[in-house]
Protein backbone atom coordinates (compact mmCIF):
# COMPACT_ATOMS: atom_id res chain seq x y z
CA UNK A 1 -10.77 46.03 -4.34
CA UNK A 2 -10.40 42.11 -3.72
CA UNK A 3 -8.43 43.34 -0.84
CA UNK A 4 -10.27 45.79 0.57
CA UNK A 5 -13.44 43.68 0.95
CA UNK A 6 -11.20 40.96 2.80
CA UNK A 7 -10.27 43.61 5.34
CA UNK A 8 -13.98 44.67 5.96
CA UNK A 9 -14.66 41.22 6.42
CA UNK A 10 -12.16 40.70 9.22
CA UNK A 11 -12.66 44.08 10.86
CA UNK A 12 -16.79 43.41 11.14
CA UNK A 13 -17.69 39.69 10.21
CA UNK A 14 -19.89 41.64 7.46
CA UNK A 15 -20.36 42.94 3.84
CA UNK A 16 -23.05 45.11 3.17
CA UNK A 17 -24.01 44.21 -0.37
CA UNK A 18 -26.72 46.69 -2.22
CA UNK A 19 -28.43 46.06 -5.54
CA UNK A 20 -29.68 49.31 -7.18
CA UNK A 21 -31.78 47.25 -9.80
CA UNK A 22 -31.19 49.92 -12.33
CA UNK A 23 -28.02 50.55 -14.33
CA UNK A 24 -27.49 54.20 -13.18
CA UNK A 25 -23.78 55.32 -11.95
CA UNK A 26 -24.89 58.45 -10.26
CA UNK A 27 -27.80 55.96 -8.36
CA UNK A 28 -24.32 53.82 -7.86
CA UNK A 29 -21.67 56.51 -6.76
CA UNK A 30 -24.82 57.52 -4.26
CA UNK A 31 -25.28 54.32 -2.96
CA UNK A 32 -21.41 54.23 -2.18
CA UNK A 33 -21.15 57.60 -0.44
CA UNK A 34 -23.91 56.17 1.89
CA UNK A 35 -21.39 53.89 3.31
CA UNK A 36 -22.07 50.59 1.36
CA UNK A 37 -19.77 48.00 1.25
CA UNK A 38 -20.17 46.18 -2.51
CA UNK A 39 -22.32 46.39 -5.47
CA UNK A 40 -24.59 43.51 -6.21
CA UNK A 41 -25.14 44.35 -10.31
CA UNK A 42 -27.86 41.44 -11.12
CA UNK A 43 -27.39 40.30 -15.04
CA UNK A 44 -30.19 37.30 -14.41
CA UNK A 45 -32.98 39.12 -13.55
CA UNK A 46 -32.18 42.91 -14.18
CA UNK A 47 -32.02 45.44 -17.05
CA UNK A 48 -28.00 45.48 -17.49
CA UNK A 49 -26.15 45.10 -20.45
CA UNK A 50 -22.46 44.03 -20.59
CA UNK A 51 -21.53 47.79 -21.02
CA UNK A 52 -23.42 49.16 -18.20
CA UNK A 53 -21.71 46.58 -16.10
CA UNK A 54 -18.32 48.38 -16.83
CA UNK A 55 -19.45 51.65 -16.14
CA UNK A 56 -21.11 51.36 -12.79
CA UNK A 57 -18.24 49.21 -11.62
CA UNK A 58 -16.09 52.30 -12.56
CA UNK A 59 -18.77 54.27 -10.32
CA UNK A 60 -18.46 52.07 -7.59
CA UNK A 61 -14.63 51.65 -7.89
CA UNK A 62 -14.82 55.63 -7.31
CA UNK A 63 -16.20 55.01 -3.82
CA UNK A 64 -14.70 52.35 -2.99
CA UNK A 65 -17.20 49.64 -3.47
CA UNK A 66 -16.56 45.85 -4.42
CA UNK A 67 -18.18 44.94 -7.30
CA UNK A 68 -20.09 41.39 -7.70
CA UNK A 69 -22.00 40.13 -10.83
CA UNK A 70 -24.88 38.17 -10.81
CA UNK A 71 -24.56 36.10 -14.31
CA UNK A 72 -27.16 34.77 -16.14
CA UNK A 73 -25.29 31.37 -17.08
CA UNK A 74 -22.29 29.67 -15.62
CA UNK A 75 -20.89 29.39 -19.32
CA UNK A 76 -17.31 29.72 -18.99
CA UNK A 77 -16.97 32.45 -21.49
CA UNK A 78 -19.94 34.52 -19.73
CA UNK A 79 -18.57 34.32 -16.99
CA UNK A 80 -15.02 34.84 -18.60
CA UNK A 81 -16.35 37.82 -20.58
CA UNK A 82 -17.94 39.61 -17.32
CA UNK A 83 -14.81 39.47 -15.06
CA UNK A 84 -13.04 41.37 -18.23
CA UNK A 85 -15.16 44.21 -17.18
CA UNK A 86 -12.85 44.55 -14.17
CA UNK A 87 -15.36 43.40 -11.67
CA UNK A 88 -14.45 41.99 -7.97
CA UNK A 89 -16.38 38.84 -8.20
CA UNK A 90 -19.13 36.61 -9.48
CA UNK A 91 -22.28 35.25 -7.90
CA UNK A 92 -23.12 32.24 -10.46
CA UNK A 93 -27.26 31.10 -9.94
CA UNK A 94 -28.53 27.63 -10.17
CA UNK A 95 -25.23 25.75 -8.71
CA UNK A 96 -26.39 21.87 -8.17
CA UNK A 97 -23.15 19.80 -8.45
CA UNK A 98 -19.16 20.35 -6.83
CA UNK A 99 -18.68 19.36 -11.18
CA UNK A 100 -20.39 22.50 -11.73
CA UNK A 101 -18.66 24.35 -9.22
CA UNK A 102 -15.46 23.33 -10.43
CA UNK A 103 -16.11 24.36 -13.84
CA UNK A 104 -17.34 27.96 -12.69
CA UNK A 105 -13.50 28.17 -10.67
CA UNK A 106 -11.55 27.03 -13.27
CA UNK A 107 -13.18 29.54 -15.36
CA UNK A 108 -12.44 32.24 -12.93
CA UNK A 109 -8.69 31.26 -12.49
CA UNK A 110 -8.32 31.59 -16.43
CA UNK A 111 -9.32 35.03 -16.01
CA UNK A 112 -6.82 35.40 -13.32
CA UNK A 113 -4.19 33.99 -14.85
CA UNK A 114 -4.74 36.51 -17.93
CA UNK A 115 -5.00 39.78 -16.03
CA UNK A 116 -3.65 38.39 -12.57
CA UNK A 117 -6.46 39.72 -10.38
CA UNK A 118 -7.95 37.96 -7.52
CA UNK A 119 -12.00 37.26 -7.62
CA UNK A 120 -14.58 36.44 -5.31
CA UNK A 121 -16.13 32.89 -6.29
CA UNK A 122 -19.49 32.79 -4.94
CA UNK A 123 -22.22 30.38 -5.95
CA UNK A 124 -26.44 30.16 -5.61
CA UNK A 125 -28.00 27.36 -4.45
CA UNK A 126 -31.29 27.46 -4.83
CA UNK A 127 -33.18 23.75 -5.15
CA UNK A 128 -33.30 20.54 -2.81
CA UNK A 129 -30.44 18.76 -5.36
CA UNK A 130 -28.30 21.51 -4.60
CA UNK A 131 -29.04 21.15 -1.18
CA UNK A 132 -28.63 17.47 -1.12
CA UNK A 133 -25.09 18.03 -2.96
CA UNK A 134 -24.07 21.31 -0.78
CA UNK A 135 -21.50 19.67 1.28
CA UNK A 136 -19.83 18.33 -1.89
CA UNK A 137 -20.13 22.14 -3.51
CA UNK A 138 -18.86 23.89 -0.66
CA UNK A 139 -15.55 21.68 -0.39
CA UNK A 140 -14.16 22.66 -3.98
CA UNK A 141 -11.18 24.57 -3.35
CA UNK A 142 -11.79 28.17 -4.71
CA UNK A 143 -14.70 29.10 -3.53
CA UNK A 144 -15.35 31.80 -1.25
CA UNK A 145 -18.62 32.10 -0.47
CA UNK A 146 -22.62 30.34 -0.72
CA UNK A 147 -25.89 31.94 -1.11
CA UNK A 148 -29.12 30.51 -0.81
CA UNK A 149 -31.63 31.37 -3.76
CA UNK A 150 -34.93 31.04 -1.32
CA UNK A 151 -37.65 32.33 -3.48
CA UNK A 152 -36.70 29.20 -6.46
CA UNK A 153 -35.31 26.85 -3.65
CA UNK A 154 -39.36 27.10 -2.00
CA UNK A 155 -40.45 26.36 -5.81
CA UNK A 156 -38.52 23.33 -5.54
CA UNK A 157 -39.21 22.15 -2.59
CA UNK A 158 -42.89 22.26 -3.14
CA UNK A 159 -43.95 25.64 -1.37
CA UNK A 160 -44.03 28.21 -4.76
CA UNK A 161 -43.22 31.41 -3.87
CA UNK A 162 -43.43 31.58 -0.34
CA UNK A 163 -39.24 32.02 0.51
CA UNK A 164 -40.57 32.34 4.13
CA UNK A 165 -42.09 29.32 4.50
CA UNK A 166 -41.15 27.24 7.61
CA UNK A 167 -39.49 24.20 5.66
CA UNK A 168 -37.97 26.39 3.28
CA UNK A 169 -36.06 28.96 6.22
CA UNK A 170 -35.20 25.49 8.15
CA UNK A 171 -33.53 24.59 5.23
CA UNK A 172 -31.70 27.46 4.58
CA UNK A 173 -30.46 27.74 8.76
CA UNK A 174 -29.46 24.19 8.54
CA UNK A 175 -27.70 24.38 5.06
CA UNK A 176 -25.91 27.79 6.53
CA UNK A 177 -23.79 25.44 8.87
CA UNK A 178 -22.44 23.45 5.95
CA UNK A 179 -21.10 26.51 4.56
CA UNK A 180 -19.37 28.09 7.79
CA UNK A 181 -18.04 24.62 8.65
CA UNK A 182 -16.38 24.79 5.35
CA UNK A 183 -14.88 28.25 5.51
CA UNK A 184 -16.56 29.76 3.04
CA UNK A 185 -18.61 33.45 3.45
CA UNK A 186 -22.14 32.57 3.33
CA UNK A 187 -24.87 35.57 1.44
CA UNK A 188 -28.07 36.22 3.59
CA UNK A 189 -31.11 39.16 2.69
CA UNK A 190 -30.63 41.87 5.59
CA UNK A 191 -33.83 40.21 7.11
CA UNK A 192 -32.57 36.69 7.75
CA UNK A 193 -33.61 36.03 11.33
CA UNK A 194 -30.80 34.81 13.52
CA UNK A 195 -28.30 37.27 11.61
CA UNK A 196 -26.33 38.27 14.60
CA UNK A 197 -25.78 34.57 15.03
CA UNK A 198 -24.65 33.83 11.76
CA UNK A 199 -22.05 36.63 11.56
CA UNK A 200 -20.46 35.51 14.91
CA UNK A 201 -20.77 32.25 13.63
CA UNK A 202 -18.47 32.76 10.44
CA UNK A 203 -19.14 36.05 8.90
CA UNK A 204 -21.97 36.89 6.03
CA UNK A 205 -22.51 39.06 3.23
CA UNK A 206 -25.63 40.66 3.43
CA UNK A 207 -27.45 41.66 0.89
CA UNK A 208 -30.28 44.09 0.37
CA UNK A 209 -32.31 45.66 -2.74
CA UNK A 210 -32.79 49.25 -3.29
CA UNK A 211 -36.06 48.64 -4.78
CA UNK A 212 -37.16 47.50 -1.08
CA UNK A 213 -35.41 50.56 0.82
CA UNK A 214 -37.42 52.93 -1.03
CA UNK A 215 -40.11 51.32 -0.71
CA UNK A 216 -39.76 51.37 2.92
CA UNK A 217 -38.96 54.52 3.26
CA UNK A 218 -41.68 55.96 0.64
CA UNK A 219 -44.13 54.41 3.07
CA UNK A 220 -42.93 55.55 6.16
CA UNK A 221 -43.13 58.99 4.32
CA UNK A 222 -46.54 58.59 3.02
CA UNK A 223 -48.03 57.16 6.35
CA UNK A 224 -46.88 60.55 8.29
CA UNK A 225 -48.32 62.91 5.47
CA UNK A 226 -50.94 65.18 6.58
CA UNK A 227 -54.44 64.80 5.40
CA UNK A 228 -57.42 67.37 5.08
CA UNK A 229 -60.01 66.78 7.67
């Protein structure tokens, strides 16, 4: 699957990434059908267990979808023990230091070495000392890809949980050129402004949460419902 997510990124500049939020593998094998392009299954923040995470990357396998984990830790054997599920990749939160990037691809090639599949590398950085060291991060060899944790990153940077704040998005558009200068993919929400630009620029994956499409489209339902006069 490695392999197929490196040919939608050449063919379109994009990878449409969707996180379902609940650990369902018909919600999964839906999702797929629709045309998505990779599974984002979120172990910080979301209900799944390490056994769900091997069943809906079997469901997405079956259409066709990458499959990236969202660990909780960047413990070598977490992060060790959730490639053995077979996924595609790793998206490892809190990265501050290249050390601590280094550690998370060394642990990733031991897995490699011992069942001699490729993985996607991908870090979070999501506070001003990540930002500070981001240059440093984005140079160790074996990464392939950066996203920017904006709801913790305004925490840190004074502005609590406003992700939209003015400092916090200029941060996040100047930070984005340190990771396409360095070759690596770099993760945006589907409602990053300036998308377009970043995808010519050096290609994205872009990410979006179920939770928010149905509430979108729940809305959009309710607001046209006819009401008794």
């Amino acid at each position: 699957m490695a392999a197929r997510a490196r040919e939608i990124i050449a063919e379109r500049g994009t990878l449409s990434i969707i996180n379902p939020n609940f650990p369902s593998t018909a919600l999964v094998e839906f999702l797929g059908k629709q045309g998505f392009d990779a599974l984002f299954v979120d172990c910080e923040h979301g209900p799944y267990g390490m056994r769900d995470v091997e069943d809906v990357r079997r469901a997405a396998d079956a259409t066709g979808m990458v499959t990236f984990v969202r660990v909780e830790t960047d413990h070598p054997a977490v992060i060790v023990r959730y490639l053995d599920r077979g996924v595609d990749g790793i998206i490892v939160p809190h990265v501050e230091t290249a050390d601590q990037a280094q550690s998370i691809v060394a642990a990733v090639a031991e897995a490699e070495l011992a069942d001699k599949r490729e993985r996607y590398v991908n870090v979070l950085v999501e506070s001003v000392l990540g930002l500070e060291n981001l240059a440093e991060i984005a140079s160790v060899p074996g990464l392939t890809g950066v996203f920017f944790g904006a709801v913790d990153l305004s925490t840190s940077m004074g502005h609590k949980g406003q992700p939209q704040h003015p400092e916090v998005k200029a941060a996040v558009h100047a930070s984005s050129k340190v990771v396409h200068d360095a070759g690596l993919m770099l993760g945006v929400p589907h409602t990053t402004e300036g998308l377009p630009d970043y995808v010519r620029r050096g290609g994205c994956y872009v990410y979006v949460h179920a939770q928010n499409l149905l509430k979108d489209a729940g809305k959009s339902f309710l607001d046209v419902m006819p009401r008794a006069e």
